[in-house]
C-alpha atoms as a PDB file:
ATOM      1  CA  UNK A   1       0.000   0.000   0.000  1.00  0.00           C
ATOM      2  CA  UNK A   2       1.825   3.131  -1.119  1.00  0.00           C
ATOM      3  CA  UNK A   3       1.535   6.592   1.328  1.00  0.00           C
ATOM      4  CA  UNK A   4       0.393   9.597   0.642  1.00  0.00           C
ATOM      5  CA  UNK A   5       3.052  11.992   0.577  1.00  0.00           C
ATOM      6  CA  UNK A   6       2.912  15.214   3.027  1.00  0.00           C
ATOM      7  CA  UNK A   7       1.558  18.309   2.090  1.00  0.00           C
ATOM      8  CA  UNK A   8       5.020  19.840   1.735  1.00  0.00           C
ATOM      9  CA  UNK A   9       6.654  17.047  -0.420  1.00  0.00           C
ATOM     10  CA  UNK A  10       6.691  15.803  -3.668  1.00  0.00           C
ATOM     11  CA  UNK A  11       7.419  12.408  -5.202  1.00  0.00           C
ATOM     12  CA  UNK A  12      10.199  11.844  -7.161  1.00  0.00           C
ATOM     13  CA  UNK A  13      10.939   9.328 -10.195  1.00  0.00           C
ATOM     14  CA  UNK A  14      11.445   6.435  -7.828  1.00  0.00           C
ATOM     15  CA  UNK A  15       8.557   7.599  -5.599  1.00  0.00           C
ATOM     16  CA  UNK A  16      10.459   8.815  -2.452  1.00  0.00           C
ATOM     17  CA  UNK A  17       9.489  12.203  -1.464  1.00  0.00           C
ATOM     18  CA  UNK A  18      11.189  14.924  -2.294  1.00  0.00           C
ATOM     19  CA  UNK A  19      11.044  18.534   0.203  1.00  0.00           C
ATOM     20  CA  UNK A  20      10.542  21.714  -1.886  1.00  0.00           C
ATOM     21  CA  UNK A  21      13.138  23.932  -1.740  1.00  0.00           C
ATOM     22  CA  UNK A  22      13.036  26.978  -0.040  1.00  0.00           C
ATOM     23  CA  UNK A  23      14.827  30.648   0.077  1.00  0.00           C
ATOM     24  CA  UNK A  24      17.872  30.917   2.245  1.00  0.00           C
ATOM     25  CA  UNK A  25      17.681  34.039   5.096  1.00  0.00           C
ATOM     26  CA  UNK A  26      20.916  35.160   2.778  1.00  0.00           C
ATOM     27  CA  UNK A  27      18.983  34.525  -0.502  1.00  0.00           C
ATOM     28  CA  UNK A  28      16.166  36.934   0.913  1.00  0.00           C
ATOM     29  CA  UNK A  29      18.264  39.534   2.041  1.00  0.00           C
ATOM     30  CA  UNK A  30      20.356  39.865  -1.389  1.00  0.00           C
ATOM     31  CA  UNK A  31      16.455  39.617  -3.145  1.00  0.00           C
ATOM     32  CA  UNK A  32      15.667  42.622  -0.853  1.00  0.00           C
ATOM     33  CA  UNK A  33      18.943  44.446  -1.418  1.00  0.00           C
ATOM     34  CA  UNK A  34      18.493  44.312  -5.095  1.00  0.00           C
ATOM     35  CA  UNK A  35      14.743  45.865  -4.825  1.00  0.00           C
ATOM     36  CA  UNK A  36      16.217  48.649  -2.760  1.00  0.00           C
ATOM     37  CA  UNK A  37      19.164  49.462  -4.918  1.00  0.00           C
ATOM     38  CA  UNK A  38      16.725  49.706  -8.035  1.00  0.00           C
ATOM     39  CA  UNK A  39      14.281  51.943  -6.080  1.00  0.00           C
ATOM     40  CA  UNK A  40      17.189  53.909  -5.118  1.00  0.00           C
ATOM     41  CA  UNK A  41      18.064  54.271  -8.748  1.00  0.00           C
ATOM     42  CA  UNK A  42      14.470  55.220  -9.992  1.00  0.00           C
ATOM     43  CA  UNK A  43      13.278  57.354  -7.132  1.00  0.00           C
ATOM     44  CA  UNK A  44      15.487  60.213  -8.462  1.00  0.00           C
ATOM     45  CA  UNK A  45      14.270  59.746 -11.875  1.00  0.00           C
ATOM     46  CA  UNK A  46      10.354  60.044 -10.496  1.00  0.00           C
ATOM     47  CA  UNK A  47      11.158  63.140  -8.463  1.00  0.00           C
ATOM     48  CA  UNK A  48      12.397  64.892 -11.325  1.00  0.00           C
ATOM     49  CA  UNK A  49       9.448  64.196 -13.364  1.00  0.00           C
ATOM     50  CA  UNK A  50       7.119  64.926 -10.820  1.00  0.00           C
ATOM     51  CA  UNK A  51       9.401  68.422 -10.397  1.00  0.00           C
ATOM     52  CA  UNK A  52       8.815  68.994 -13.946  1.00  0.00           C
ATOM     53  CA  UNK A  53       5.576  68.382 -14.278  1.00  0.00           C
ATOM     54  CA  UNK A  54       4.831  71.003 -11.183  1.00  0.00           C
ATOM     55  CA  UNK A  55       7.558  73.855 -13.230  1.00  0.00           C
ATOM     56  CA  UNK A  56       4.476  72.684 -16.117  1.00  0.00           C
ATOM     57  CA  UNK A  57       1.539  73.314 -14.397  1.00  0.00           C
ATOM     58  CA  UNK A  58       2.908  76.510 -12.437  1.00  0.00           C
ATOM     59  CA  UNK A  59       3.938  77.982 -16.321  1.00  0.00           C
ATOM     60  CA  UNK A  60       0.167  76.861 -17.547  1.00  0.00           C
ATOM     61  CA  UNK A  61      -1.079  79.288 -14.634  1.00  0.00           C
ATOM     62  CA  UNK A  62       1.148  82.011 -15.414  1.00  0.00           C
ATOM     63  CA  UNK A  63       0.091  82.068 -19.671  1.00  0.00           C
ATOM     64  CA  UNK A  64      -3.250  82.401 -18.415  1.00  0.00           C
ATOM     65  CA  UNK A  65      -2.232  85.667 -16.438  1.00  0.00           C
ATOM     66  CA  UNK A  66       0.027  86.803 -19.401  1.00  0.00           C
ATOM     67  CA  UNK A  67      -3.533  86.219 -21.664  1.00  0.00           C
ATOM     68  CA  UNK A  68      -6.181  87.789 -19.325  1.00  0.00           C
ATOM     69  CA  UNK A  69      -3.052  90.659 -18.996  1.00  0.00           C
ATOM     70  CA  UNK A  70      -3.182  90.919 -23.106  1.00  0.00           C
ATOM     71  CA  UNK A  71      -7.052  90.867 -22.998  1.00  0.00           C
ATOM     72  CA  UNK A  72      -7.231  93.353 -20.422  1.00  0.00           C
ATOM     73  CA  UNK A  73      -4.988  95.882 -22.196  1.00  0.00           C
ATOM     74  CA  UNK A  74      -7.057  95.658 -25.290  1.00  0.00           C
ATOM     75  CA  UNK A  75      -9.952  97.190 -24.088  1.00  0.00           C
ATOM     76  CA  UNK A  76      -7.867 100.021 -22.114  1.00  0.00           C
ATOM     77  CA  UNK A  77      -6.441 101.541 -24.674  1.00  0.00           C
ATOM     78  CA  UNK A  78      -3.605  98.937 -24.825  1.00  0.00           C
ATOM     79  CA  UNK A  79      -2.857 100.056 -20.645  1.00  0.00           C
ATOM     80  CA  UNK A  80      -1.268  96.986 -18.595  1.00  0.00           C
ATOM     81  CA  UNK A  81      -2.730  96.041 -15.604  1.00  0.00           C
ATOM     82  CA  UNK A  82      -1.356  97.754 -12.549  1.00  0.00           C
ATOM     83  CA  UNK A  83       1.752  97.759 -10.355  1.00  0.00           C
ATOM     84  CA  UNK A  84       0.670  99.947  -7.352  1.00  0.00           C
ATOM     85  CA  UNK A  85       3.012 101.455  -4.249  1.00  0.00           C
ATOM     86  CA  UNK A  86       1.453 102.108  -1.119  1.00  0.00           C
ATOM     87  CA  UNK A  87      -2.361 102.932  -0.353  1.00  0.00           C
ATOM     88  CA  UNK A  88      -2.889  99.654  -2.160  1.00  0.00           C
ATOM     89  CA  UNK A  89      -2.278  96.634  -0.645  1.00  0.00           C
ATOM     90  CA  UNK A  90      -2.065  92.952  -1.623  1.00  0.00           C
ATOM     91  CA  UNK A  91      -2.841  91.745  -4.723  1.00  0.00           C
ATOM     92  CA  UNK A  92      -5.768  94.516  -5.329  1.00  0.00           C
ATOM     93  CA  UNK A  93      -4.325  94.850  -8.939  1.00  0.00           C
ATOM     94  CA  UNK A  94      -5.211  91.280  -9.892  1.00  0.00           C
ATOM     95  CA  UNK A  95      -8.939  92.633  -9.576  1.00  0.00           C
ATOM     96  CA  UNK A  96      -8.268  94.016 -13.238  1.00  0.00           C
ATOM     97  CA  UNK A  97      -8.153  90.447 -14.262  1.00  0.00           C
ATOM     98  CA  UNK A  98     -10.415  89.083 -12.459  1.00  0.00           C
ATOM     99  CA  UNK A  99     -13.321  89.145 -15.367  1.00  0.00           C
ATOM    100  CA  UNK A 100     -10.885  86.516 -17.557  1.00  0.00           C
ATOM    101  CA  UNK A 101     -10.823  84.017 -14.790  1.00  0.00           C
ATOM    102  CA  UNK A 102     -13.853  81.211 -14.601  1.00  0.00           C
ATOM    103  CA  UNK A 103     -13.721  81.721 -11.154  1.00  0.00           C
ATOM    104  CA  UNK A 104     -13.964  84.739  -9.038  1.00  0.00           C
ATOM    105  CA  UNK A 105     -11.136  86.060  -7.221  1.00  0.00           C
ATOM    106  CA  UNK A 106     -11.621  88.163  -4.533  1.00  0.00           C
ATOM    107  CA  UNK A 107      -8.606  89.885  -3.042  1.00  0.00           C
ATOM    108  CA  UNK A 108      -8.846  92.860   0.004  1.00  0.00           C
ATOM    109  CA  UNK A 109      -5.392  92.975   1.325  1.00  0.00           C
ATOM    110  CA  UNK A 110      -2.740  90.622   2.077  1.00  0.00           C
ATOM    111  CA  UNK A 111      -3.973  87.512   3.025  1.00  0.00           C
ATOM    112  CA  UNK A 112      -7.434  88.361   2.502  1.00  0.00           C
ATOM    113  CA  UNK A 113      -7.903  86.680  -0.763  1.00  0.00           C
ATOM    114  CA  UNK A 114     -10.160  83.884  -2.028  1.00  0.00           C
ATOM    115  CA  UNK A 115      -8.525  82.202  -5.392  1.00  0.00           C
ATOM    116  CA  UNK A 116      -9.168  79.128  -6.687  1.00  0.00           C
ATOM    117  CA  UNK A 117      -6.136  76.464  -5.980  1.00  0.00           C
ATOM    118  CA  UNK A 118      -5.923  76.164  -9.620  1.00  0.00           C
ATOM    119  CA  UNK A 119      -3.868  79.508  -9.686  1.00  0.00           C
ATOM    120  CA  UNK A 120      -1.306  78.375  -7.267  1.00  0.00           C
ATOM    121  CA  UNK A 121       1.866  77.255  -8.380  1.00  0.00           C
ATOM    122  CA  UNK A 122       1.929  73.624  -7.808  1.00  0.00           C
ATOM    123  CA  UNK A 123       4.731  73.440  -5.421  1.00  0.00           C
ATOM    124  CA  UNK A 124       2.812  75.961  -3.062  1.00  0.00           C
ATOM    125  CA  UNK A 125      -0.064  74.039  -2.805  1.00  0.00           C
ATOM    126  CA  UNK A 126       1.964  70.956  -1.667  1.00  0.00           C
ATOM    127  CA  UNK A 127       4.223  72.749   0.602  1.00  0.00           C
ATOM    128  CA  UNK A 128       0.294  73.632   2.571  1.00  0.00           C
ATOM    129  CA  UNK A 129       1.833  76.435   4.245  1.00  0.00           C
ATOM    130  CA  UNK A 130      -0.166  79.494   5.285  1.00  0.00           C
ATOM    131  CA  UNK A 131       0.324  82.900   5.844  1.00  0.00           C
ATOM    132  CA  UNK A 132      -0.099  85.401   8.363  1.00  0.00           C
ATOM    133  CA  UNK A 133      -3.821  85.146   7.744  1.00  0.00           C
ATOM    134  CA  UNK A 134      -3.972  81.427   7.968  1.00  0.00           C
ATOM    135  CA  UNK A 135      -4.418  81.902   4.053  1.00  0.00           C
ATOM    136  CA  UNK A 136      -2.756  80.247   1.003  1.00  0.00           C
ATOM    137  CA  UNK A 137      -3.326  82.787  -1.536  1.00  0.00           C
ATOM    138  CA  UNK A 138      -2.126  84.583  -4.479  1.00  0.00           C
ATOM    139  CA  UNK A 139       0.118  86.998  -2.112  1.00  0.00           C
ATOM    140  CA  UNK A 140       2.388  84.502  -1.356  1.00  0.00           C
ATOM    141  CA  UNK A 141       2.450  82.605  -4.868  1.00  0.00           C
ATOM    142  CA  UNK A 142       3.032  85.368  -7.373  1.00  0.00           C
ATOM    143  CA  UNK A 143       4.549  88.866  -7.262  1.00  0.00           C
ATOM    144  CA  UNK A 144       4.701  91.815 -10.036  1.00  0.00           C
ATOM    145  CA  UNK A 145       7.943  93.864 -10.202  1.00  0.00           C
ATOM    146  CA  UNK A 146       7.935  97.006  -7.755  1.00  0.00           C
ATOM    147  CA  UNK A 147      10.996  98.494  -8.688  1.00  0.00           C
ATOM    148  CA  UNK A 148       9.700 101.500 -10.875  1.00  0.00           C
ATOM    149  CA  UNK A 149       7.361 102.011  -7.762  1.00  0.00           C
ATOM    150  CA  UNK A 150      10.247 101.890  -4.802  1.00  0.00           C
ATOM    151  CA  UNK A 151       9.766 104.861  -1.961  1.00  0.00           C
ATOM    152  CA  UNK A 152       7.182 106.124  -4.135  1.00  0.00           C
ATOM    153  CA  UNK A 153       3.989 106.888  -2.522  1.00  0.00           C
ATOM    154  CA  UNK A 154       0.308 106.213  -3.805  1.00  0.00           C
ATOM    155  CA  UNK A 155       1.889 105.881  -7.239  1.00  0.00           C
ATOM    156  CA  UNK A 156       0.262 103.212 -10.373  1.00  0.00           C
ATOM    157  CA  UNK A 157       2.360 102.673 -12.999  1.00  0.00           C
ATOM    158  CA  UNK A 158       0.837 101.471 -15.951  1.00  0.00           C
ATOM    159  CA  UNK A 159       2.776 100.390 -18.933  1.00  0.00           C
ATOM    160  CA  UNK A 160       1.180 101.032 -22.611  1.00  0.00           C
ATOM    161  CA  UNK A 161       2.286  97.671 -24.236  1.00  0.00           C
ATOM    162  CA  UNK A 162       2.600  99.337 -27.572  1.00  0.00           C
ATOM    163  CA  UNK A 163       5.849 101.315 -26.271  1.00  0.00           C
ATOM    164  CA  UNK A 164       7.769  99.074 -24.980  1.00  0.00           C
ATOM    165  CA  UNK A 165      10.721  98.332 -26.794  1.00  0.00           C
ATOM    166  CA  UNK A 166      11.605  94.678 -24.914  1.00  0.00           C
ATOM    167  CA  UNK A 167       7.954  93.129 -23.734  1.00  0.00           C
ATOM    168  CA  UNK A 168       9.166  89.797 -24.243  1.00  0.00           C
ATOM    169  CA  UNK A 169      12.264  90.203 -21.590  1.00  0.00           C
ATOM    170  CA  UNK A 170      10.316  92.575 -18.781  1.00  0.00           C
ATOM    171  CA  UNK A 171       8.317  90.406 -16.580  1.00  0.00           C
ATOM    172  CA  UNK A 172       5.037  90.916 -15.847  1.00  0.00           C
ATOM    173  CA  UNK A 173       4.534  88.420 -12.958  1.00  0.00           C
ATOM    174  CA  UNK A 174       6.408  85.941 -11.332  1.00  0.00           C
ATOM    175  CA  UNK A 175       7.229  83.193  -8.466  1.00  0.00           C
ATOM    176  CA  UNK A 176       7.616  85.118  -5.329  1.00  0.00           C
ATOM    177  CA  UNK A 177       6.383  84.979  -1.685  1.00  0.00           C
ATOM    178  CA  UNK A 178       5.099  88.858  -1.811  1.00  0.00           C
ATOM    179  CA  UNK A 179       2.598  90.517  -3.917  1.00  0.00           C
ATOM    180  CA  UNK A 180       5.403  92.845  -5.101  1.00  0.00           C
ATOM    181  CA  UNK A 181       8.833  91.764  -6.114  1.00  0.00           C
ATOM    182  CA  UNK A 182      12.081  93.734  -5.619  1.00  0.00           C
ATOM    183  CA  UNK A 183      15.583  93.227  -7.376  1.00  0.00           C
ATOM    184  CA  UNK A 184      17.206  93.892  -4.455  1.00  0.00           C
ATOM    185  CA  UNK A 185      15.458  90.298  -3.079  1.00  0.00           C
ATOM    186  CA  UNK A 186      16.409  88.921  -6.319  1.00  0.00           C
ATOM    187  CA  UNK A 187      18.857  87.226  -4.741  1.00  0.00           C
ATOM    188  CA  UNK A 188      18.229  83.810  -3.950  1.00  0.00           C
ATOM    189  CA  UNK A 189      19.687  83.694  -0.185  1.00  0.00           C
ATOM    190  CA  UNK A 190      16.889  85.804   1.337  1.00  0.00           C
ATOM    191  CA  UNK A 191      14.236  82.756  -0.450  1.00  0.00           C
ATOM    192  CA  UNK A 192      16.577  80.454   0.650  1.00  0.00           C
ATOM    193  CA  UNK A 193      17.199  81.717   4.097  1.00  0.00           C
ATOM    194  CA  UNK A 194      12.783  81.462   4.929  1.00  0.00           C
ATOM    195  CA  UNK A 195      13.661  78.110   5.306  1.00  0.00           C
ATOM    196  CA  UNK A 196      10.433  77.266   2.844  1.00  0.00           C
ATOM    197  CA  UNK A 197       9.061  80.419   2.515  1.00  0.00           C
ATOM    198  CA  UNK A 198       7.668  80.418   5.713  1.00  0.00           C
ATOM    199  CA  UNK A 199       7.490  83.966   7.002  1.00  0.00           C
ATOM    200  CA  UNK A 200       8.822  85.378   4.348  1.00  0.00           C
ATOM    201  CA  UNK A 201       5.834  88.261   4.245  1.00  0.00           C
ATOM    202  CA  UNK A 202       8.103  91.406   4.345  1.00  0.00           C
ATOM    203  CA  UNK A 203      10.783  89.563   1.655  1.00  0.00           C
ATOM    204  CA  UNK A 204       9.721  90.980  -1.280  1.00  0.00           C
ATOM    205  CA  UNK A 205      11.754  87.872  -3.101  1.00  0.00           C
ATOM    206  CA  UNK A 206      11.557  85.894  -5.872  1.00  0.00           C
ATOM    207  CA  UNK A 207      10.905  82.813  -4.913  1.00  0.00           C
ATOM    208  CA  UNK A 208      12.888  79.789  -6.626  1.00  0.00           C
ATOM    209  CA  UNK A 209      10.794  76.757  -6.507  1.00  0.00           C
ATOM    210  CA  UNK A 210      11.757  74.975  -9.896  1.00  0.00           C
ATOM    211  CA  UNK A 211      14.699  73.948 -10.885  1.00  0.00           C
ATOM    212  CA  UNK A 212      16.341  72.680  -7.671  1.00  0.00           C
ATOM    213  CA  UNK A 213      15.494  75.747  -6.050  1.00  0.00           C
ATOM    214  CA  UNK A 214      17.411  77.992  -8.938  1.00  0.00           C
ATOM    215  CA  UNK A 215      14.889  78.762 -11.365  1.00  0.00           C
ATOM    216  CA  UNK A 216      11.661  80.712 -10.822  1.00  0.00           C
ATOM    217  CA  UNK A 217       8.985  80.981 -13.514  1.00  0.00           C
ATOM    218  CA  UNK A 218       7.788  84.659 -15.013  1.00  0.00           C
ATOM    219  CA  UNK A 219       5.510  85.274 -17.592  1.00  0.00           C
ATOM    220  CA  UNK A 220       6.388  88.306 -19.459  1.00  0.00           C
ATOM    221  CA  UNK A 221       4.766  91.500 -21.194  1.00  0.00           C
ATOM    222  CA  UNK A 222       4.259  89.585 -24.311  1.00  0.00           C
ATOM    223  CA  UNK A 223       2.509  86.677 -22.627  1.00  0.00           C
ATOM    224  CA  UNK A 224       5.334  84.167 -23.017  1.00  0.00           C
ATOM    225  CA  UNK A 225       5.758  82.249 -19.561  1.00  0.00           C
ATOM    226  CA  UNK A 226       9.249  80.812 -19.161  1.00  0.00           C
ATOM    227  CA  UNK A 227      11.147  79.465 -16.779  1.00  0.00           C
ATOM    228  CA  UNK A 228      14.470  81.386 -15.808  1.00  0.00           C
ATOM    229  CA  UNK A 229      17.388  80.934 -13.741  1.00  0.00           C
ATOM    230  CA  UNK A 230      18.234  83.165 -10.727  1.00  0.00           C
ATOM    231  CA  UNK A 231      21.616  84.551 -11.843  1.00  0.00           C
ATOM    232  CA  UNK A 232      19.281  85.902 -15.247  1.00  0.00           C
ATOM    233  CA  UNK A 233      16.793  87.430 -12.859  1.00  0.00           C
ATOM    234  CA  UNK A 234      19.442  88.710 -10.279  1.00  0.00           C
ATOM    235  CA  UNK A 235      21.902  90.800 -12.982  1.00  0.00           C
ATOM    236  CA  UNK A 236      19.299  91.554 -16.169  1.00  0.00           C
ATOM    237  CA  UNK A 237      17.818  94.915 -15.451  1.00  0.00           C
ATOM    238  CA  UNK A 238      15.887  94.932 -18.474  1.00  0.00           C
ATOM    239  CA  UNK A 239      13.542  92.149 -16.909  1.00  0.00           C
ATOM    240  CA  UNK A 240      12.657  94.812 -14.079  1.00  0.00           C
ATOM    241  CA  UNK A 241      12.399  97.833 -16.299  1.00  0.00           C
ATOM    242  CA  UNK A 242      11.705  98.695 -19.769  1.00  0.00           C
ATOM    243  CA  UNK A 243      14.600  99.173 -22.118  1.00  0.00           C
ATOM    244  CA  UNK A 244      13.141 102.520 -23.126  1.00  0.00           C
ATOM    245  CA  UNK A 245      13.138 103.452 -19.199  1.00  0.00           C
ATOM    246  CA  UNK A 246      10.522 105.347 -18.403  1.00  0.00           C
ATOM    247  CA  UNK A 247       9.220 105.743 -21.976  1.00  0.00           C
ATOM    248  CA  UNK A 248       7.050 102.782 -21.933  1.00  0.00           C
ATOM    249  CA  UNK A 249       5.468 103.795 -18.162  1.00  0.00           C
ATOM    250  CA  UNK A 250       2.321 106.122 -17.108  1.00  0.00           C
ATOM    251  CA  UNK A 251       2.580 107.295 -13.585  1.00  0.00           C
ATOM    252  CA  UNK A 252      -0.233 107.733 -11.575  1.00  0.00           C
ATOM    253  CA  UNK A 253       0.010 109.736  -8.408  1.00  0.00           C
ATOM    254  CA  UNK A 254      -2.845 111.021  -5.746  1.00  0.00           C
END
């Protein structure tokens, strides 16, 4: 009468049972190192698409300022929208655009804002820091240039596109963790130095999120968003004023 063999067996040729063979503790662990160093090895790869495809979505948001800034100027007498010092706080100026947007945006100082989170950069909205206000808003996400507007008082300068010599190198709005950006922040140690942006309010900085923390994206006078790297923004004046000087600015004062 032949036997069954165990559960763990199996017969061989001459019908004696033969045990299964089994992984070694060393034959898991090299298994398990191999896994790691090939995680290791894509991990980087992933971070830098995922990096790219934020630097993407964050230039996607900015064309659609550039556009709303080209469609507001053609029905003021080809006027930019607003760069304001003083007496007008926050991002009050992005009220001129608000009428291109599906969404409303509501701004009354800084912090006060409601925006949708579709125009935050990417990288903001996963950093889910807040400001002052307990807010994540458009203050901290995007800046416009305040350097024609510097210890000026209740002065709105307003560029007429059609005199400007350079609108596709001055930038209209970029990265930053102020409502108004200043050369003199350009810099990318004062960014740096927030430690993440966080209470950076008073900075007036550009704010280098792509890139490795070198580039910041801008979309310019002529509605081209790119992305740019902080020794361009730190040393080329013409991206904080026109080429023409003051030729291509209207100044407002009350």
């Amino acid at each position: 009468m032949k036997t069954k063999p165990k559960p763990y067996c199996r017969v061989g040729k001459k019908g004696a049972p033969v045990m299964k063979k089994r992984f070694t503790l060393i034959e898991l662990l090299i298994v398990i190192a191999i896994i790691a160093i090939l995680a290791s090895m894509l991990l980087p790869a992933l971070n830098q698409a995922r990096s790219r495809a934020d630097s993407i979505g964050c230039l996607g948001i900015l064309k659609q300022f550039g556009a709303a800034n080209q469609f507001y100027a053609s029905g003021n007498n080809d006027f930019s929208i607003t760069t304001a010092r003083s007496g007008i706080t926050g991002w009050r100026y992005i009220q001129c655009l608000t009428p291109f947007f599906g969404s409303p945006v509501d701004t009354l100082g800084y912090g006060e804002n409601v925006i949708s989170p579709a125009l935050i950069c990417p990288v903001k909205r996963k950093q889910k820091k807040t400001n002052s206000a307990g807010k994540m808003g458009i203050d901290d996400t995007y800046g416009m240039s305040w350097e024609e507007v510097i210890g000026k008082s209740y002065v709105m300068y307003s560029k007429k596109m059609n005199r400007l010599k350079s609108p596709g190198e001055l930038m209209l709005i970029s990265d930053g963790v102020n409502f108004g950006l200043q050369k003199v922040a350009a810099d990318p140690a004062p960014y740096w130095w927030f430690d993440g942006e966080t209470n950076s309010k008073s900075a007036f900085a550009t704010a280098y999120r792509h890139g490795g923390e070198r580039r910041a994206n801008s979309v310019f006078y002529d509605g081209r968003a790119a992305s740019v790297d902080y020794t361009e923004i730190m040393n080329n004046d013409g991206y904080w004023t026109p080429r023409d000087g003051v030729g291509g600015v209207v100044r407002t004062a009350w």
